[in-house]
PDB file of N, CA and C in Angstrom:
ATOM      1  N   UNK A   1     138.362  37.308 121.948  1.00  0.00           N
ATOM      2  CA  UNK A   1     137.640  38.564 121.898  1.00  0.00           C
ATOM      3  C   UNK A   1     136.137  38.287 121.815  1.00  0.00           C
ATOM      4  N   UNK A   2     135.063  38.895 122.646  1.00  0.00           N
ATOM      5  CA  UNK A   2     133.784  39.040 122.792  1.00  0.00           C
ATOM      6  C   UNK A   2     133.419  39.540 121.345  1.00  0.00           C
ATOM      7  N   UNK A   3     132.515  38.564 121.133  1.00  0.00           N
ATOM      8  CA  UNK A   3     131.662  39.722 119.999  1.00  0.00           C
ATOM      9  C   UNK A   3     130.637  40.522 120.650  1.00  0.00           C
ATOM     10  N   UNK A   4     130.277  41.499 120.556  1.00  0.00           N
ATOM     11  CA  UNK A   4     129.276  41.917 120.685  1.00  0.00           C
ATOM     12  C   UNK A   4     128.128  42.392 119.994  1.00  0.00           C
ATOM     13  N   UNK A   5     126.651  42.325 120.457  1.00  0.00           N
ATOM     14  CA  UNK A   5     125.314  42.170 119.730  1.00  0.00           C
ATOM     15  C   UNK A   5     124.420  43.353 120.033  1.00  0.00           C
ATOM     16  N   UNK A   6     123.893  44.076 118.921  1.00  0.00           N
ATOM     17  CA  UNK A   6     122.997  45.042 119.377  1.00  0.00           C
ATOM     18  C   UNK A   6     121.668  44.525 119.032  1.00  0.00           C
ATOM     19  N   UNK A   7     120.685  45.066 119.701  1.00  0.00           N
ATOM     20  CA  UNK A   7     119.451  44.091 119.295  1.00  0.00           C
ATOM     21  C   UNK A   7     118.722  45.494 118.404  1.00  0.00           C
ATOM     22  N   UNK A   8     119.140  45.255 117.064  1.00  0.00           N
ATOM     23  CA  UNK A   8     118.698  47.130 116.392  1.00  0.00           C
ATOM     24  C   UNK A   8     117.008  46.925 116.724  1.00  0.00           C
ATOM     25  N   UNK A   9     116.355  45.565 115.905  1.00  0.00           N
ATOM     26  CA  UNK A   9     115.052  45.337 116.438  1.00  0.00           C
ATOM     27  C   UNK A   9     114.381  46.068 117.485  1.00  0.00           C
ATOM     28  N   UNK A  10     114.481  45.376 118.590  1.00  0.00           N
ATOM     29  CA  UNK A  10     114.044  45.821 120.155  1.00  0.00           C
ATOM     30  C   UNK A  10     114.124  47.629 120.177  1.00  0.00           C
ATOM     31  N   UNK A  11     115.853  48.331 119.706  1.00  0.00           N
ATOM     32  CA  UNK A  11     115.858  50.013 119.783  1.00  0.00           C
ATOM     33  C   UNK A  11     115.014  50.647 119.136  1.00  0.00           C
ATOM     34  N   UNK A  12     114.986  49.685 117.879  1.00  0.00           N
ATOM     35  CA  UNK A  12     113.878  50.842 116.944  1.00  0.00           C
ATOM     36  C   UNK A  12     112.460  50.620 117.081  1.00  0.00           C
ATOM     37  N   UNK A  13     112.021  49.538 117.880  1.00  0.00           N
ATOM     38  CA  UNK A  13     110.782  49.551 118.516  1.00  0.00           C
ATOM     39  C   UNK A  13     110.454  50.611 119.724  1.00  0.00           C
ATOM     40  N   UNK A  14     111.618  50.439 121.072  1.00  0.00           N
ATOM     41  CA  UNK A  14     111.314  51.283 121.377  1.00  0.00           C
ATOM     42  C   UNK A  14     111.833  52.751 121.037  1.00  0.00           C
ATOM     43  N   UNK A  15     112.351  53.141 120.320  1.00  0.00           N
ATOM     44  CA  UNK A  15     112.366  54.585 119.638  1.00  0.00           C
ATOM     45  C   UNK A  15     110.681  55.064 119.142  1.00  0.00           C
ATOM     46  N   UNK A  16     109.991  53.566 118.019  1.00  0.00           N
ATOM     47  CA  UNK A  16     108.464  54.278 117.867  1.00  0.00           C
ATOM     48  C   UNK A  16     107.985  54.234 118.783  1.00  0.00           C
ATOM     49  N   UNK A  17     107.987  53.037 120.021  1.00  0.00           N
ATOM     50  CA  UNK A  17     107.188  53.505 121.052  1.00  0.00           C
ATOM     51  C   UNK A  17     107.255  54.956 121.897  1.00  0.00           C
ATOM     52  N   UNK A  18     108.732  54.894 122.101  1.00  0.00           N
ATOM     53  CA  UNK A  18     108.393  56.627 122.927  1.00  0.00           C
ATOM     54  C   UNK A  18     108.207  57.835 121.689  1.00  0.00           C
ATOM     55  N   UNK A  19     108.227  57.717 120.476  1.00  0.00           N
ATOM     56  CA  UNK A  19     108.237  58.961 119.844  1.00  0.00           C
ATOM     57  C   UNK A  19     107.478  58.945 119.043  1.00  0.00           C
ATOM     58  N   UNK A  20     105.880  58.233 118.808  1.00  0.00           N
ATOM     59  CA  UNK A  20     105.306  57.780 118.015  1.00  0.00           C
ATOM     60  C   UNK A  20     104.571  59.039 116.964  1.00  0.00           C
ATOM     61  N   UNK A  21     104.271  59.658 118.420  1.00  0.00           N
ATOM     62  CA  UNK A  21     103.653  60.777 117.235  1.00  0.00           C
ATOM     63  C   UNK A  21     104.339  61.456 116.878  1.00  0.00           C
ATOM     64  N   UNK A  22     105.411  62.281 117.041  1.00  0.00           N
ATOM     65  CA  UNK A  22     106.871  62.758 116.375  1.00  0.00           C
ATOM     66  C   UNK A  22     107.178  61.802 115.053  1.00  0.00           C
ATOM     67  N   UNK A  23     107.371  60.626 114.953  1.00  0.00           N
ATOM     68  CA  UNK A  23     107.754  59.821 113.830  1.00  0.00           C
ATOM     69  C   UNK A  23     106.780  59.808 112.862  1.00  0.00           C
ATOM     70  N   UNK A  24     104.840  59.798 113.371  1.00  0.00           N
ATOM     71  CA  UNK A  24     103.792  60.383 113.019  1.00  0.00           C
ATOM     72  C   UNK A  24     103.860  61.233 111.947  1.00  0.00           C
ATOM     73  N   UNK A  25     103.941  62.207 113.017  1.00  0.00           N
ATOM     74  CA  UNK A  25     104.132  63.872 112.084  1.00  0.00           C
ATOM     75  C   UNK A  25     104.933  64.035 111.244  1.00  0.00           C
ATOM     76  N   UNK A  26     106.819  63.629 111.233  1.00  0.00           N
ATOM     77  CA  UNK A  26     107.143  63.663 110.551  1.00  0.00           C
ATOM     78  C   UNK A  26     107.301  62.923 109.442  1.00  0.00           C
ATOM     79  N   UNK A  27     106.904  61.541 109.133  1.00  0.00           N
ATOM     80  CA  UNK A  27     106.864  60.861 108.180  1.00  0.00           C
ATOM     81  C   UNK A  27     105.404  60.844 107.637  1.00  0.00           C
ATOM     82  N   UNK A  28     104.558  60.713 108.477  1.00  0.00           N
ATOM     83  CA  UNK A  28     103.389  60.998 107.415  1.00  0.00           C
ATOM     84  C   UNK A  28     102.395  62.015 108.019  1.00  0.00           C
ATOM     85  N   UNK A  29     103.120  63.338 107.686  1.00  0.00           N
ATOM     86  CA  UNK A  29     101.992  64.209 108.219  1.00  0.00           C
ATOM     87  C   UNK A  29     100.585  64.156 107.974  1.00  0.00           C
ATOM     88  N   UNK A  30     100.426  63.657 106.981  1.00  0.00           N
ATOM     89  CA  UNK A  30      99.116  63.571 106.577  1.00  0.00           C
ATOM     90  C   UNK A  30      98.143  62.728 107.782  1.00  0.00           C
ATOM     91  N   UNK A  31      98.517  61.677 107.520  1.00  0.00           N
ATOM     92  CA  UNK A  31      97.857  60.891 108.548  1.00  0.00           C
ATOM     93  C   UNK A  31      97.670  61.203 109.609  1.00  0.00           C
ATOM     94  N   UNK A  32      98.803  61.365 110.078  1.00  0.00           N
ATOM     95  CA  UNK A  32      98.907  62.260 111.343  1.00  0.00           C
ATOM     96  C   UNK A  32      97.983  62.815 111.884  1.00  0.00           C
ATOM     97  N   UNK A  33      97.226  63.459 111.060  1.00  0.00           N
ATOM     98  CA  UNK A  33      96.345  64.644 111.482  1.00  0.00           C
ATOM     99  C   UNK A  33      94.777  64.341 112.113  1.00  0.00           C
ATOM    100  N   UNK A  34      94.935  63.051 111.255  1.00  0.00           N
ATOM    101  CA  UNK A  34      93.379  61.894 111.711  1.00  0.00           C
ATOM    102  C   UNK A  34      93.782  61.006 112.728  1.00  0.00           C
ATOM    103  N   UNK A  35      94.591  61.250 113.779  1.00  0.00           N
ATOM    104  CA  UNK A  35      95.073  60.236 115.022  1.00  0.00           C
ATOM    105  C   UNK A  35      95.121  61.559 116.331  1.00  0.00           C
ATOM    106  N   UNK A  36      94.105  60.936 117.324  1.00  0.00           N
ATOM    107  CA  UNK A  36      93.859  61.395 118.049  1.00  0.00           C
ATOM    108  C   UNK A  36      95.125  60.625 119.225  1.00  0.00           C
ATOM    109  N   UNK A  37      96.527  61.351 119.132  1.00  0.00           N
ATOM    110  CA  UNK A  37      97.187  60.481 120.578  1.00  0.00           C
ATOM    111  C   UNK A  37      97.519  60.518 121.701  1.00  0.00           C
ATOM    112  N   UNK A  38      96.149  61.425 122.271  1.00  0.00           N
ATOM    113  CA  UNK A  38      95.622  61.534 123.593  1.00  0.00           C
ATOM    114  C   UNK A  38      95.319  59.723 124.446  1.00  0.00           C
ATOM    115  N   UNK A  39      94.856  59.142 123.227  1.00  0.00           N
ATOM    116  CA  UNK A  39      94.132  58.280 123.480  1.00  0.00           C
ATOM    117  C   UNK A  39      94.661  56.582 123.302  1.00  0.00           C
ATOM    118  N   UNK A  40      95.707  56.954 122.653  1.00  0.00           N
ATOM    119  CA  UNK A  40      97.041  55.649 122.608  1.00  0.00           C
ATOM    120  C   UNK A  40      97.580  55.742 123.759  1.00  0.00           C
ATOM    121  N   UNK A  41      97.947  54.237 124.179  1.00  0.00           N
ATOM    122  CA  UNK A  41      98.416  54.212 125.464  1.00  0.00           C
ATOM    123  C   UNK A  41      99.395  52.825 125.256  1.00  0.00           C
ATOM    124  N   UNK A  42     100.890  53.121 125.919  1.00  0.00           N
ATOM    125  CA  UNK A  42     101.975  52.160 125.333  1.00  0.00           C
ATOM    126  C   UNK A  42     101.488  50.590 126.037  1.00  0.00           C
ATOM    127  N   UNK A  43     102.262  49.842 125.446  1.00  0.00           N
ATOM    128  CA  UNK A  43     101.667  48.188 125.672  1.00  0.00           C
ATOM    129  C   UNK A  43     102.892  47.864 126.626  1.00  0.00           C
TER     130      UNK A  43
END
């Protein structure tokens, strides 16, 4: 039988990459509010 491997690493990177300011807002609204993310651009 195969084991199989999830790479959680790599998903939950890209999860913040596409949802950054969503994860932003909701975990630290505060901050949030002083990030302009017009101007972030993914790597």
């Amino acid at each position: 039988m195969k084991d199989t491997y999830t790479d959680h690493d790599r998903l939950f990177k890209e999860l913040i990459q596409n949802f950054f300011s969503e994860f932003m807002q909701l975990f630290f609204p505060e901050a949030s509010r002083y990030i302009d993310f017009n101007y972030l651009k993914t790597i």
